[in-house]
PDB file of N, CA and C in Angstrom:
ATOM      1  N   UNK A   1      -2.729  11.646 -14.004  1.00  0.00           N
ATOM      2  CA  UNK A   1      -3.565  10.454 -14.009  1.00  0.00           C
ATOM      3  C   UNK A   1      -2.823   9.248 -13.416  1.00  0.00           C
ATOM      4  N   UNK A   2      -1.486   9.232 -13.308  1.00  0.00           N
ATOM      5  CA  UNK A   2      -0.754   7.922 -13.090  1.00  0.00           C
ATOM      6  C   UNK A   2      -0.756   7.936 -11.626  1.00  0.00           C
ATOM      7  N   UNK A   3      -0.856   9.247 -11.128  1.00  0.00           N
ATOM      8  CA  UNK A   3      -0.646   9.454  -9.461  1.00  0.00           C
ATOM      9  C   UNK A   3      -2.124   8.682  -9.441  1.00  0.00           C
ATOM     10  N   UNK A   4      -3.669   8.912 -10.087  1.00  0.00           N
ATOM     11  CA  UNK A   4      -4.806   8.505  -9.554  1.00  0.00           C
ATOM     12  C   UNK A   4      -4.662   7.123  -9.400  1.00  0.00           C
ATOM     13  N   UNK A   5      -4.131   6.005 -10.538  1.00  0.00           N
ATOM     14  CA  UNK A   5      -3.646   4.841 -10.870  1.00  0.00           C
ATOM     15  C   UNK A   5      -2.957   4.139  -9.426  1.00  0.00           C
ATOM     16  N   UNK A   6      -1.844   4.800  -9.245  1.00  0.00           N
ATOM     17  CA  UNK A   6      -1.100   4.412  -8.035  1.00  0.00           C
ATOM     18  C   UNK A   6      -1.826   4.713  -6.413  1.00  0.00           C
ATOM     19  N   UNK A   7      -2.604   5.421  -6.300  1.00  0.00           N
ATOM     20  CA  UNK A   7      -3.087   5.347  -5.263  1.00  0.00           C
ATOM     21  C   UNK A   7      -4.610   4.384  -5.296  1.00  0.00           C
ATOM     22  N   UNK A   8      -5.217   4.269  -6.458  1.00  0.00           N
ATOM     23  CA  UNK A   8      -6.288   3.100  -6.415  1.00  0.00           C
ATOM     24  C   UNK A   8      -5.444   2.118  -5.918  1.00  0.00           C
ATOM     25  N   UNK A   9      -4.049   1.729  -6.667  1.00  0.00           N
ATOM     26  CA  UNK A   9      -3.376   0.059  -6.430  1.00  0.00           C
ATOM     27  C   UNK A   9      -3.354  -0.071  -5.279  1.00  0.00           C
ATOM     28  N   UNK A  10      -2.809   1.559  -4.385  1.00  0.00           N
ATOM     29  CA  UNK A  10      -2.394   1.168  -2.624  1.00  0.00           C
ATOM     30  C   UNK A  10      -3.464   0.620  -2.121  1.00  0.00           C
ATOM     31  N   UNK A  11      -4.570   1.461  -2.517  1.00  0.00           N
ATOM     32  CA  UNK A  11      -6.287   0.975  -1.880  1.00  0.00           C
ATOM     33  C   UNK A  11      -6.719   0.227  -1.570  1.00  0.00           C
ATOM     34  N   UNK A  12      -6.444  -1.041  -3.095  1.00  0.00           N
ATOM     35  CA  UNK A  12      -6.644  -2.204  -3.187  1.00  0.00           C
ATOM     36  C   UNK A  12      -5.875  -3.100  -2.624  1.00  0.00           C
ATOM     37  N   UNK A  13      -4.301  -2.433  -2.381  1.00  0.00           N
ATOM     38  CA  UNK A  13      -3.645  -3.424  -1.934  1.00  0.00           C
ATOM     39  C   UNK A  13      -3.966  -3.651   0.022  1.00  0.00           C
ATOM     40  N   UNK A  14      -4.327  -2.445   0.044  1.00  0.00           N
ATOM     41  CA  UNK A  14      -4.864  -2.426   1.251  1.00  0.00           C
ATOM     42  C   UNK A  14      -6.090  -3.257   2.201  1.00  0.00           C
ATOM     43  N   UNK A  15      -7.016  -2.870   0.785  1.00  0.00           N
ATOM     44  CA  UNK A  15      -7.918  -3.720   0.786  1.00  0.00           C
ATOM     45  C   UNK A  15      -7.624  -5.055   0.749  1.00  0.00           C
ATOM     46  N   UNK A  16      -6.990  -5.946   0.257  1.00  0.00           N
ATOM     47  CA  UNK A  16      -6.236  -7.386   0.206  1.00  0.00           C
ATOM     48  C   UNK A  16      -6.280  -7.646   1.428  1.00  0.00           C
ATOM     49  N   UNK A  17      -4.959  -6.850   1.725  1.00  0.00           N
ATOM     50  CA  UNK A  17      -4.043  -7.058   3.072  1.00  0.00           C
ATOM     51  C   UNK A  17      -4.904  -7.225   4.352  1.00  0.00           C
ATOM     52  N   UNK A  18      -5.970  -6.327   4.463  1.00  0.00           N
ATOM     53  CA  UNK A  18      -6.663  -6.259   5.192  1.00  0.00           C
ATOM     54  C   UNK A  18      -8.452  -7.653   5.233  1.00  0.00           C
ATOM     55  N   UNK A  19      -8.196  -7.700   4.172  1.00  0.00           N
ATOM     56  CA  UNK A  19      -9.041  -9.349   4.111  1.00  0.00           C
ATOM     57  C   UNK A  19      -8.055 -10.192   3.943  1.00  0.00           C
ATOM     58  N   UNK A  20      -6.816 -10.662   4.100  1.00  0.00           N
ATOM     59  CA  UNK A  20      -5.875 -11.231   4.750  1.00  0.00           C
ATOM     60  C   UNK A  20      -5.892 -11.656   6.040  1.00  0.00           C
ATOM     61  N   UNK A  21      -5.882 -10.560   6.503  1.00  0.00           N
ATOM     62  CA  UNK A  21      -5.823 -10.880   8.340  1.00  0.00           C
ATOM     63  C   UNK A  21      -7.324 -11.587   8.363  1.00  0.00           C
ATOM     64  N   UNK A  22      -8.449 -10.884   7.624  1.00  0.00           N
ATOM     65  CA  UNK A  22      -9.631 -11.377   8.176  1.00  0.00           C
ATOM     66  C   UNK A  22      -9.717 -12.986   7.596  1.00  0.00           C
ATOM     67  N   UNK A  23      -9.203 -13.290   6.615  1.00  0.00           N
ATOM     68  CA  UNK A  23      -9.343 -14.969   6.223  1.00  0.00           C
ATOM     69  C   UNK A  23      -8.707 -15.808   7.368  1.00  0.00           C
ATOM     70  N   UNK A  24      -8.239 -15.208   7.830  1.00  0.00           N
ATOM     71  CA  UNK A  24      -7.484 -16.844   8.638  1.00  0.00           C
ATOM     72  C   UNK A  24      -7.014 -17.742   8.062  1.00  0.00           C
ATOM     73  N   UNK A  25      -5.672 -17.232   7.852  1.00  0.00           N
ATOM     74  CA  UNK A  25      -4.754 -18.205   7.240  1.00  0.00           C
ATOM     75  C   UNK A  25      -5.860 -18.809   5.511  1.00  0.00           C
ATOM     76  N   UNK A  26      -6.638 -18.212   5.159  1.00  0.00           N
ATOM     77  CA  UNK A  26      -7.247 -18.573   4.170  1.00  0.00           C
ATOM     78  C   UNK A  26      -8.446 -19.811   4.051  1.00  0.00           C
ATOM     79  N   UNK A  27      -8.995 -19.809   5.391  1.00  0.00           N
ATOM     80  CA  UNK A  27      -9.605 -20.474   6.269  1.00  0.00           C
ATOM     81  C   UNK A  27     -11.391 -20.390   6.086  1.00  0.00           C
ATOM     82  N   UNK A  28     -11.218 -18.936   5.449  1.00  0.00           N
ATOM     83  CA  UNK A  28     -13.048 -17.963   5.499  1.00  0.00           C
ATOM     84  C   UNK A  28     -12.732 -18.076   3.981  1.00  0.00           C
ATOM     85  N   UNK A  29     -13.920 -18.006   3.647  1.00  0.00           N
ATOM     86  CA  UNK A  29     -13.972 -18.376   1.959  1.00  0.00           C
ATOM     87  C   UNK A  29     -14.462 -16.808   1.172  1.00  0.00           C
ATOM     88  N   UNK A  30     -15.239 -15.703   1.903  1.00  0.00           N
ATOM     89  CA  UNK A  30     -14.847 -14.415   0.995  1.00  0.00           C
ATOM     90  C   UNK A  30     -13.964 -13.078   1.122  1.00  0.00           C
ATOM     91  N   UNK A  31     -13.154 -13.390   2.219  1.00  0.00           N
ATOM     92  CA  UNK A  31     -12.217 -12.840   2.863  1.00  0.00           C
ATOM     93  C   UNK A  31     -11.042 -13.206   1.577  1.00  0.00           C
ATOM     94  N   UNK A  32     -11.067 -14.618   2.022  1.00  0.00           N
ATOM     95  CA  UNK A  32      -9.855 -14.920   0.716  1.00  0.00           C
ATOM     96  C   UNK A  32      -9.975 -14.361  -0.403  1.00  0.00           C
ATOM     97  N   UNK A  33     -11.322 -14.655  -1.329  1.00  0.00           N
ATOM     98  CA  UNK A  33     -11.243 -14.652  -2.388  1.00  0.00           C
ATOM     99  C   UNK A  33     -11.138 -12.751  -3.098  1.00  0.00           C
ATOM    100  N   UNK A  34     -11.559 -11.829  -1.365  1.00  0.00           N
ATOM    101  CA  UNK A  34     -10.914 -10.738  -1.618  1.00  0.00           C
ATOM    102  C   UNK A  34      -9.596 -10.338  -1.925  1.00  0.00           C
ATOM    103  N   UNK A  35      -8.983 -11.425  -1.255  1.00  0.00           N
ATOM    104  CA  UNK A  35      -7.546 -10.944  -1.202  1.00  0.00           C
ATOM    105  C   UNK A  35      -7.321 -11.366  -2.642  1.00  0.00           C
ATOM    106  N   UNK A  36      -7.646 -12.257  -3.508  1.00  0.00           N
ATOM    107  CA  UNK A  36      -7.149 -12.734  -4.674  1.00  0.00           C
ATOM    108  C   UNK A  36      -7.588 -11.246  -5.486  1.00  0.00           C
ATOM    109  N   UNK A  37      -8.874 -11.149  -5.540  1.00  0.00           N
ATOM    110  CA  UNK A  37      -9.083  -9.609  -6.596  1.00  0.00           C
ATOM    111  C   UNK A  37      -8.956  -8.518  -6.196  1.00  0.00           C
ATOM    112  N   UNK A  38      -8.574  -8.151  -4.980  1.00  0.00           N
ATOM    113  CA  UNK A  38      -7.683  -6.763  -4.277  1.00  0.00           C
ATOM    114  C   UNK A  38      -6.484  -6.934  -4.969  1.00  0.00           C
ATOM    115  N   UNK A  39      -5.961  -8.045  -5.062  1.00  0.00           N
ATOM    116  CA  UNK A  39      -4.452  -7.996  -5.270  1.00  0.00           C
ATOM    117  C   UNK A  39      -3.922  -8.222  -6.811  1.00  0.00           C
ATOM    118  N   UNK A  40      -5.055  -8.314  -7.304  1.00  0.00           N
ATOM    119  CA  UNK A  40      -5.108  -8.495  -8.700  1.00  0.00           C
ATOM    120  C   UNK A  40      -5.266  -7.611  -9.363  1.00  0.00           C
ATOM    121  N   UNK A  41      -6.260  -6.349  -8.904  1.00  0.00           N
ATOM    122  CA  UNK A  41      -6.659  -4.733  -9.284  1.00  0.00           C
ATOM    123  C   UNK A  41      -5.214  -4.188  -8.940  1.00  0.00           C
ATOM    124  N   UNK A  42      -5.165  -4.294  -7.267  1.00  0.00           N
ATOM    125  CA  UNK A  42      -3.855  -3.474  -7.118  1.00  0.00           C
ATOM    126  C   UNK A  42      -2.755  -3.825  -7.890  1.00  0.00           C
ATOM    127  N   UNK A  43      -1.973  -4.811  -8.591  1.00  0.00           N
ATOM    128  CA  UNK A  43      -1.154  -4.973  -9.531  1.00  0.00           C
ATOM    129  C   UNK A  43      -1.480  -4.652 -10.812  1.00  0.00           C
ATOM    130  N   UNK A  44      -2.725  -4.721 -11.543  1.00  0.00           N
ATOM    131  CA  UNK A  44      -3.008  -4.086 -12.378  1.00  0.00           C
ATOM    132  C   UNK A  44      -2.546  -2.755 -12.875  1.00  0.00           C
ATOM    133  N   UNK A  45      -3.242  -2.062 -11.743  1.00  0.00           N
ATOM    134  CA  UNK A  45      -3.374  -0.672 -11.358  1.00  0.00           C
ATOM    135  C   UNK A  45      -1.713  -0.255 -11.469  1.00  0.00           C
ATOM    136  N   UNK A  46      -0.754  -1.277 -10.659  1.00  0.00           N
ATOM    137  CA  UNK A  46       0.327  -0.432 -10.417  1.00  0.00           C
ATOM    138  C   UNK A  46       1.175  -0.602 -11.894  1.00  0.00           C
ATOM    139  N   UNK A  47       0.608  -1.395 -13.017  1.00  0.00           N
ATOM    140  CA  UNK A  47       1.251  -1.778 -14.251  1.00  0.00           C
ATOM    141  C   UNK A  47       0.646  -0.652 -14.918  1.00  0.00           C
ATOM    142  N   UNK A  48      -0.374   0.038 -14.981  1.00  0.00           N
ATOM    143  CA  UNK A  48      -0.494   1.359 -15.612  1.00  0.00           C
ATOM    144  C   UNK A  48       0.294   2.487 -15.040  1.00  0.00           C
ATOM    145  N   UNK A  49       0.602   2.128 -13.828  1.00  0.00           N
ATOM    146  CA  UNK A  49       1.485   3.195 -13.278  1.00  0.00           C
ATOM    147  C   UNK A  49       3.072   3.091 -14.075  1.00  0.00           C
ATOM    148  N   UNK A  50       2.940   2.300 -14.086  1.00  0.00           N
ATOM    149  CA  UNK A  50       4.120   1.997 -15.007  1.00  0.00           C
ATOM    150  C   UNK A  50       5.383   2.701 -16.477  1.00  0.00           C
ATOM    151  N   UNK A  51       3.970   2.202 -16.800  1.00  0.00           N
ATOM    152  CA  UNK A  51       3.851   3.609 -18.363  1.00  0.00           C
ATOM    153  C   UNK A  51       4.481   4.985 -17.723  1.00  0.00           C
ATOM    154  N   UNK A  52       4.480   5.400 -17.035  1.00  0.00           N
ATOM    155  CA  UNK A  52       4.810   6.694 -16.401  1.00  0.00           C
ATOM    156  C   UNK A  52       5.778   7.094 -15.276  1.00  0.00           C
ATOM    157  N   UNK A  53       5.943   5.978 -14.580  1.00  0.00           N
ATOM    158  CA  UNK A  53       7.156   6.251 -13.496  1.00  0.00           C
ATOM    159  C   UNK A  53       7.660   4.848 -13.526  1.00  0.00           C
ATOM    160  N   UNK A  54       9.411   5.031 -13.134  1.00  0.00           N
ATOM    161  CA  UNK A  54       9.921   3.785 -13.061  1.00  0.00           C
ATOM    162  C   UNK A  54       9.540   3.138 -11.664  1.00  0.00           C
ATOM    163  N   UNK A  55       9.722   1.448 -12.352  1.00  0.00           N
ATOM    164  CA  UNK A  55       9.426   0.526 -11.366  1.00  0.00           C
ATOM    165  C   UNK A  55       9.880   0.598  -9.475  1.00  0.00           C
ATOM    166  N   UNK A  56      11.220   1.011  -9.800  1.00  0.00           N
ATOM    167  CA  UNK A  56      11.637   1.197  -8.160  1.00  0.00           C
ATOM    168  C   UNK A  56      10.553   2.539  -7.459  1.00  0.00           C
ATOM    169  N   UNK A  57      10.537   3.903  -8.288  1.00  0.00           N
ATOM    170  CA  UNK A  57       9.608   4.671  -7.350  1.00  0.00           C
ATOM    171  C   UNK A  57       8.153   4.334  -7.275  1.00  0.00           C
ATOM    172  N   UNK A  58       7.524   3.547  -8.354  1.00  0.00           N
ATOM    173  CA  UNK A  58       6.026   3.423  -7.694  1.00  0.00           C
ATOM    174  C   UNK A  58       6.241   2.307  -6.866  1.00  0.00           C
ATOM    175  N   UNK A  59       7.232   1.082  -6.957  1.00  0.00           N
ATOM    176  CA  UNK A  59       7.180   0.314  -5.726  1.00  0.00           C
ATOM    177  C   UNK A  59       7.293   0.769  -4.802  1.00  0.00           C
ATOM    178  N   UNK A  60       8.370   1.736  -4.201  1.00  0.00           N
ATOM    179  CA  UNK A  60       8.876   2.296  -3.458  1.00  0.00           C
ATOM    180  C   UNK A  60       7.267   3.057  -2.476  1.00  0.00           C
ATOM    181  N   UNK A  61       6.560   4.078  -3.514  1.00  0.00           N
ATOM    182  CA  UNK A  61       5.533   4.690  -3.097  1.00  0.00           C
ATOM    183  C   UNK A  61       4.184   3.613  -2.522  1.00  0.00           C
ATOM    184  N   UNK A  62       3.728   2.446  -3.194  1.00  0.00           N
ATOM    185  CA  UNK A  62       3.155   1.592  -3.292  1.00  0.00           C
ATOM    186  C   UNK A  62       3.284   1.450  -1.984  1.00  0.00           C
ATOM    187  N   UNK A  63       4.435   0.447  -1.683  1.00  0.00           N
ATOM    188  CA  UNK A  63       4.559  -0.534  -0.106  1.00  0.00           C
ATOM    189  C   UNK A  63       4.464   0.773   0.817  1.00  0.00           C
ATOM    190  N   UNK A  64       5.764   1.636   0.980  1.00  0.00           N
ATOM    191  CA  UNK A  64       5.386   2.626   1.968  1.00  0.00           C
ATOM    192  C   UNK A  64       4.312   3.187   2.052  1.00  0.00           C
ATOM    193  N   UNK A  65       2.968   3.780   1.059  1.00  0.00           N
ATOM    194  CA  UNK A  65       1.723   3.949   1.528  1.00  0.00           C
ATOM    195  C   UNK A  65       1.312   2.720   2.369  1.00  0.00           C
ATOM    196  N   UNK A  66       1.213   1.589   1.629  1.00  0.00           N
ATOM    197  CA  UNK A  66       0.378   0.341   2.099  1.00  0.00           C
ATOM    198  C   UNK A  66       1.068   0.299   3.541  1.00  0.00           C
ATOM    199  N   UNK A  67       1.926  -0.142   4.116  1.00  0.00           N
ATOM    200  CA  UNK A  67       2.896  -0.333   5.455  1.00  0.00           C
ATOM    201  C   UNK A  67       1.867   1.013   6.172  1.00  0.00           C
ATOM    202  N   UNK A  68       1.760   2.144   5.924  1.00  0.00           N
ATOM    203  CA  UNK A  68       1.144   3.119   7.077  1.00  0.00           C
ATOM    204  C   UNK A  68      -0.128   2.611   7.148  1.00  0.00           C
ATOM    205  N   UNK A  69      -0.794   2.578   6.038  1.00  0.00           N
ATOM    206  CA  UNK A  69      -2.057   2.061   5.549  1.00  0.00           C
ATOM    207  C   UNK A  69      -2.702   1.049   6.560  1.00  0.00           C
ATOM    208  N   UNK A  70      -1.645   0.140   6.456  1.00  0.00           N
ATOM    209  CA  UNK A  70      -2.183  -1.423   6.826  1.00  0.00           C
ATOM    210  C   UNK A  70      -1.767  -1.008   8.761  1.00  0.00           C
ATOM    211  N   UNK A  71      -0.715  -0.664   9.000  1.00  0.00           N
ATOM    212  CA  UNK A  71      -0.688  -0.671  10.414  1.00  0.00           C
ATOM    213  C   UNK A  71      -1.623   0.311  11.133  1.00  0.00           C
ATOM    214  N   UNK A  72      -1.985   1.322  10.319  1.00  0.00           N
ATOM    215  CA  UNK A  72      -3.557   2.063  10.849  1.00  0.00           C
ATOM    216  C   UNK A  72      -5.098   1.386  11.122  1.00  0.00           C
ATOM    217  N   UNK A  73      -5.054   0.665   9.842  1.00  0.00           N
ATOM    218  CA  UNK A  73      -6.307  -0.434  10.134  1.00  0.00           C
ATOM    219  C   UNK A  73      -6.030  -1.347  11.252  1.00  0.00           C
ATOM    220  N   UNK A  74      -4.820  -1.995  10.695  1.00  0.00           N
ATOM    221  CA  UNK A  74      -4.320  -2.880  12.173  1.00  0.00           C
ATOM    222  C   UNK A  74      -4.369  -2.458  13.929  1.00  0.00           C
ATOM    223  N   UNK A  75      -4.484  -1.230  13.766  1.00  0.00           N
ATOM    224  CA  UNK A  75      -4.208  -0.430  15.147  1.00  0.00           C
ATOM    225  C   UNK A  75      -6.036  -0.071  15.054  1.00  0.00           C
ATOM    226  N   UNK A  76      -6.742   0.702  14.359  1.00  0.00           N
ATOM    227  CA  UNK A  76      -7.352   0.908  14.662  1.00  0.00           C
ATOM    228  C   UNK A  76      -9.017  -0.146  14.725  1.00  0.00           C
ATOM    229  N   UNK A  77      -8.769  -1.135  13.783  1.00  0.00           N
ATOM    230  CA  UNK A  77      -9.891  -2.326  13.245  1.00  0.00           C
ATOM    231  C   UNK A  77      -9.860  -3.846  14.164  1.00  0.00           C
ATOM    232  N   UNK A  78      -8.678  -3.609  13.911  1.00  0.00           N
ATOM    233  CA  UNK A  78      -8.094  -5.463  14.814  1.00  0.00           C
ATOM    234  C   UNK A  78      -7.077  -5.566  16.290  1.00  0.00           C
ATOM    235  N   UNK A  79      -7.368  -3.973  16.511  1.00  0.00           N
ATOM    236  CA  UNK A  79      -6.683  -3.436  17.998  1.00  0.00           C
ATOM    237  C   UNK A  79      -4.925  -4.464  18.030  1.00  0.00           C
ATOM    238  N   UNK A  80      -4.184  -3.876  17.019  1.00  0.00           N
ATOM    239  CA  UNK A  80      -3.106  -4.146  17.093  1.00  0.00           C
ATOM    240  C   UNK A  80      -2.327  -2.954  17.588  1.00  0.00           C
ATOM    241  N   UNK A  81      -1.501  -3.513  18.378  1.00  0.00           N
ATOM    242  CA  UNK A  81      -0.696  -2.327  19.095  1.00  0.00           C
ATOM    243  C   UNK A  81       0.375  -2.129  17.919  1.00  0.00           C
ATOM    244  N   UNK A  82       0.434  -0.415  18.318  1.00  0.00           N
ATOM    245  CA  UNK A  82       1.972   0.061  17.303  1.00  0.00           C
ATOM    246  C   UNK A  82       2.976   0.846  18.515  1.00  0.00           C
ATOM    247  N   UNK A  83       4.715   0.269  18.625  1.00  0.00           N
ATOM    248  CA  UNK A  83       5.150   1.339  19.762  1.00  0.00           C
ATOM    249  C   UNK A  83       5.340   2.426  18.993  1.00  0.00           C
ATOM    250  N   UNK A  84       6.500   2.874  20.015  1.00  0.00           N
ATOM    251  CA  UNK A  84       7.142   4.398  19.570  1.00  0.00           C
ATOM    252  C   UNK A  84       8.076   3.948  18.153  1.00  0.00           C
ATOM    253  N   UNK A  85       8.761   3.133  18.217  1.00  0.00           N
ATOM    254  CA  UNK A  85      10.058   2.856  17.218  1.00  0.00           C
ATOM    255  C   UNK A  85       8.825   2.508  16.029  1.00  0.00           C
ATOM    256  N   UNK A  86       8.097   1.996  15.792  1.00  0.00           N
ATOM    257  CA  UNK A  86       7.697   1.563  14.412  1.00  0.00           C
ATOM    258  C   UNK A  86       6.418   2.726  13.981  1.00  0.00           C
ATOM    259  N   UNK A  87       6.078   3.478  15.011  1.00  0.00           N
ATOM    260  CA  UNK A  87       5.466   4.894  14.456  1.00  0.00           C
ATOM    261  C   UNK A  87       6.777   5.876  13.770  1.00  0.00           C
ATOM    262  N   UNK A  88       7.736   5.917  14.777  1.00  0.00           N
ATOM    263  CA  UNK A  88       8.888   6.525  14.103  1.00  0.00           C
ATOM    264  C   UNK A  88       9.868   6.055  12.623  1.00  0.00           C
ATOM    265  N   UNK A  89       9.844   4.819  12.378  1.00  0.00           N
ATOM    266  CA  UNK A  89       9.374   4.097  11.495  1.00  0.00           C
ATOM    267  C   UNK A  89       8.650   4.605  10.226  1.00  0.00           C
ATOM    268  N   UNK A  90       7.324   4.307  10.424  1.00  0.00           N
ATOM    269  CA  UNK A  90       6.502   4.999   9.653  1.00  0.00           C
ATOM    270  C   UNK A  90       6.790   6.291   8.942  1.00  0.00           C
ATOM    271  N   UNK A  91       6.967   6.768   9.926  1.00  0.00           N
ATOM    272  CA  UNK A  91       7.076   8.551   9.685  1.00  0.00           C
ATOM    273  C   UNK A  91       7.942   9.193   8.489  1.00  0.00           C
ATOM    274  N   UNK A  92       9.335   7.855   8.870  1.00  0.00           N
ATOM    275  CA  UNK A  92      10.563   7.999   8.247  1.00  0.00           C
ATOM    276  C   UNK A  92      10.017   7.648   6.878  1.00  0.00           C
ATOM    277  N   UNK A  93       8.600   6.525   6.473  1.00  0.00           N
ATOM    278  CA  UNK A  93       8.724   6.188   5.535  1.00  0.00           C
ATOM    279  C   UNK A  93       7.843   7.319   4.281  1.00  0.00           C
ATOM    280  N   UNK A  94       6.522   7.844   5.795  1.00  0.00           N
ATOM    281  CA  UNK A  94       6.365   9.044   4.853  1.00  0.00           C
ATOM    282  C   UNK A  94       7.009  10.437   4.192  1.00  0.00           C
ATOM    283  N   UNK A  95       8.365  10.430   4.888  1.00  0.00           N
ATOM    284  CA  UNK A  95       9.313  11.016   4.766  1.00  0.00           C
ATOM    285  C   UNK A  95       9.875  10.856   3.511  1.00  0.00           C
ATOM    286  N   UNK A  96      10.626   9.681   3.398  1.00  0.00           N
ATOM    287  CA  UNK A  96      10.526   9.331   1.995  1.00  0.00           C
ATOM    288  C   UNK A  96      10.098   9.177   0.856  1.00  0.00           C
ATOM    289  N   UNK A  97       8.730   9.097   1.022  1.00  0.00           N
ATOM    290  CA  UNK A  97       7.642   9.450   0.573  1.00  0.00           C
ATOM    291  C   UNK A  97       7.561  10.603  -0.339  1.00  0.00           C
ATOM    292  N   UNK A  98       7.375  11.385   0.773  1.00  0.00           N
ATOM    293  CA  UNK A  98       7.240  13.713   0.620  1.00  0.00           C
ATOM    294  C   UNK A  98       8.363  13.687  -0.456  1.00  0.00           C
ATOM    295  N   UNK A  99       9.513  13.400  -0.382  1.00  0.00           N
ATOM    296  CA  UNK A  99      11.116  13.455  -1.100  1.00  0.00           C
ATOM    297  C   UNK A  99      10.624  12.963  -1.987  1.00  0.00           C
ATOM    298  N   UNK A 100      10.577  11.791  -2.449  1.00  0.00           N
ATOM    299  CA  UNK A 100      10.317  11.330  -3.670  1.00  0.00           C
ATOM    300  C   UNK A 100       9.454  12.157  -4.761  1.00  0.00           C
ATOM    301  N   UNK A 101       8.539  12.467  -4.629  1.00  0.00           N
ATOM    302  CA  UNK A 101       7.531  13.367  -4.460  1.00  0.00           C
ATOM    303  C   UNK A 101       7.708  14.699  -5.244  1.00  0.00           C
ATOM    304  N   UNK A 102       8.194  15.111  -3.847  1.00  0.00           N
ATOM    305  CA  UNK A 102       8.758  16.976  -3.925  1.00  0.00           C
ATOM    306  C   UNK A 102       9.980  16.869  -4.589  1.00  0.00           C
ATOM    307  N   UNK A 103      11.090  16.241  -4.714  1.00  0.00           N
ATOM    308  CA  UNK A 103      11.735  16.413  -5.254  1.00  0.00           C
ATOM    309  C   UNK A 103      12.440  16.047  -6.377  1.00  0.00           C
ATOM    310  N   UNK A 104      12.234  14.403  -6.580  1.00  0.00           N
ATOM    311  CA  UNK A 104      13.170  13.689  -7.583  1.00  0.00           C
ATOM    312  C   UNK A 104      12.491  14.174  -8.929  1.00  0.00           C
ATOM    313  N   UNK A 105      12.756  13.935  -9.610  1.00  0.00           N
ATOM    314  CA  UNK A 105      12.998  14.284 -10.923  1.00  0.00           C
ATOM    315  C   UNK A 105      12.400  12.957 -11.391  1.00  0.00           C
ATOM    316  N   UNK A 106      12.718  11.713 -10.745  1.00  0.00           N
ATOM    317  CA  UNK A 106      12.411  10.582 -11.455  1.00  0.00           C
ATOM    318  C   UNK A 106      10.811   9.893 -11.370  1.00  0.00           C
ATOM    319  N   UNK A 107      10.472  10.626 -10.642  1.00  0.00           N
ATOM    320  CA  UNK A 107       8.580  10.653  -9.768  1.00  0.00           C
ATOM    321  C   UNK A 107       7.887  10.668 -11.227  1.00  0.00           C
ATOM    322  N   UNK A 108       8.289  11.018 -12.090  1.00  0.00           N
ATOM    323  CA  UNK A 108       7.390  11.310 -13.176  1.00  0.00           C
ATOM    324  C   UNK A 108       6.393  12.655 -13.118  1.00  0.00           C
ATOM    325  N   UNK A 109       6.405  13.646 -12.380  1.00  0.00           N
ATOM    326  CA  UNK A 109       5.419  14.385 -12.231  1.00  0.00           C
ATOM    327  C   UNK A 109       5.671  15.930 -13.216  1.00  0.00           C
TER     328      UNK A 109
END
């Protein structure tokens, strides 16, 4: 259940991030006020995660989902370019990711 927890928070945090770019500088008035309760669920969310895995690996899991997350929308929604080095980047982070995951002991799973 804590894995379901932690991936709603990325969602939301995603969701934020992504009515972020669309506020303009906080400029559009429901763009913003997404970002305030995206980011309010997603911290929520990641404080039940809590109860169950330590703070460094769901942060850890948290941002590195969100970072692929957000530069996919970015690339694919708001035609932001991604090169080679920050796909490779990425990769490394889902990498870290899989490890955490598959292997540590400290994942809570």
């Amino acid at each position: 259940m804590h894995y379901l927890y932690l991936m709603a928070a990325v969602l939301a945090e995603t969701i934020g991030t992504t009515a972020l770019q669309a506020s303009q500088q906080f400029t559009r008035l429901v763009p913003s006020v997404i970002v305030v309760i995206a980011y309010a669920v997603s911290f929520f969310l990641m404080s039940l995660t809590l109860k169950f895995m330590p703070v460094g690996i769901v942060y850890a899991i948290w941002s590195g989902l969100g970072i692929v997350l957000i530069a996919a929308i970015g690339f694919l929604v708001f035609g932001q370019r991604i090169d080679l080095p920050a796909i490779a980047g990425m990769a490394m982070i889902i990498g870290g990711i899989l490890i955490i995951h598959l292997f540590s002991t400290s994942s809570g799973h």
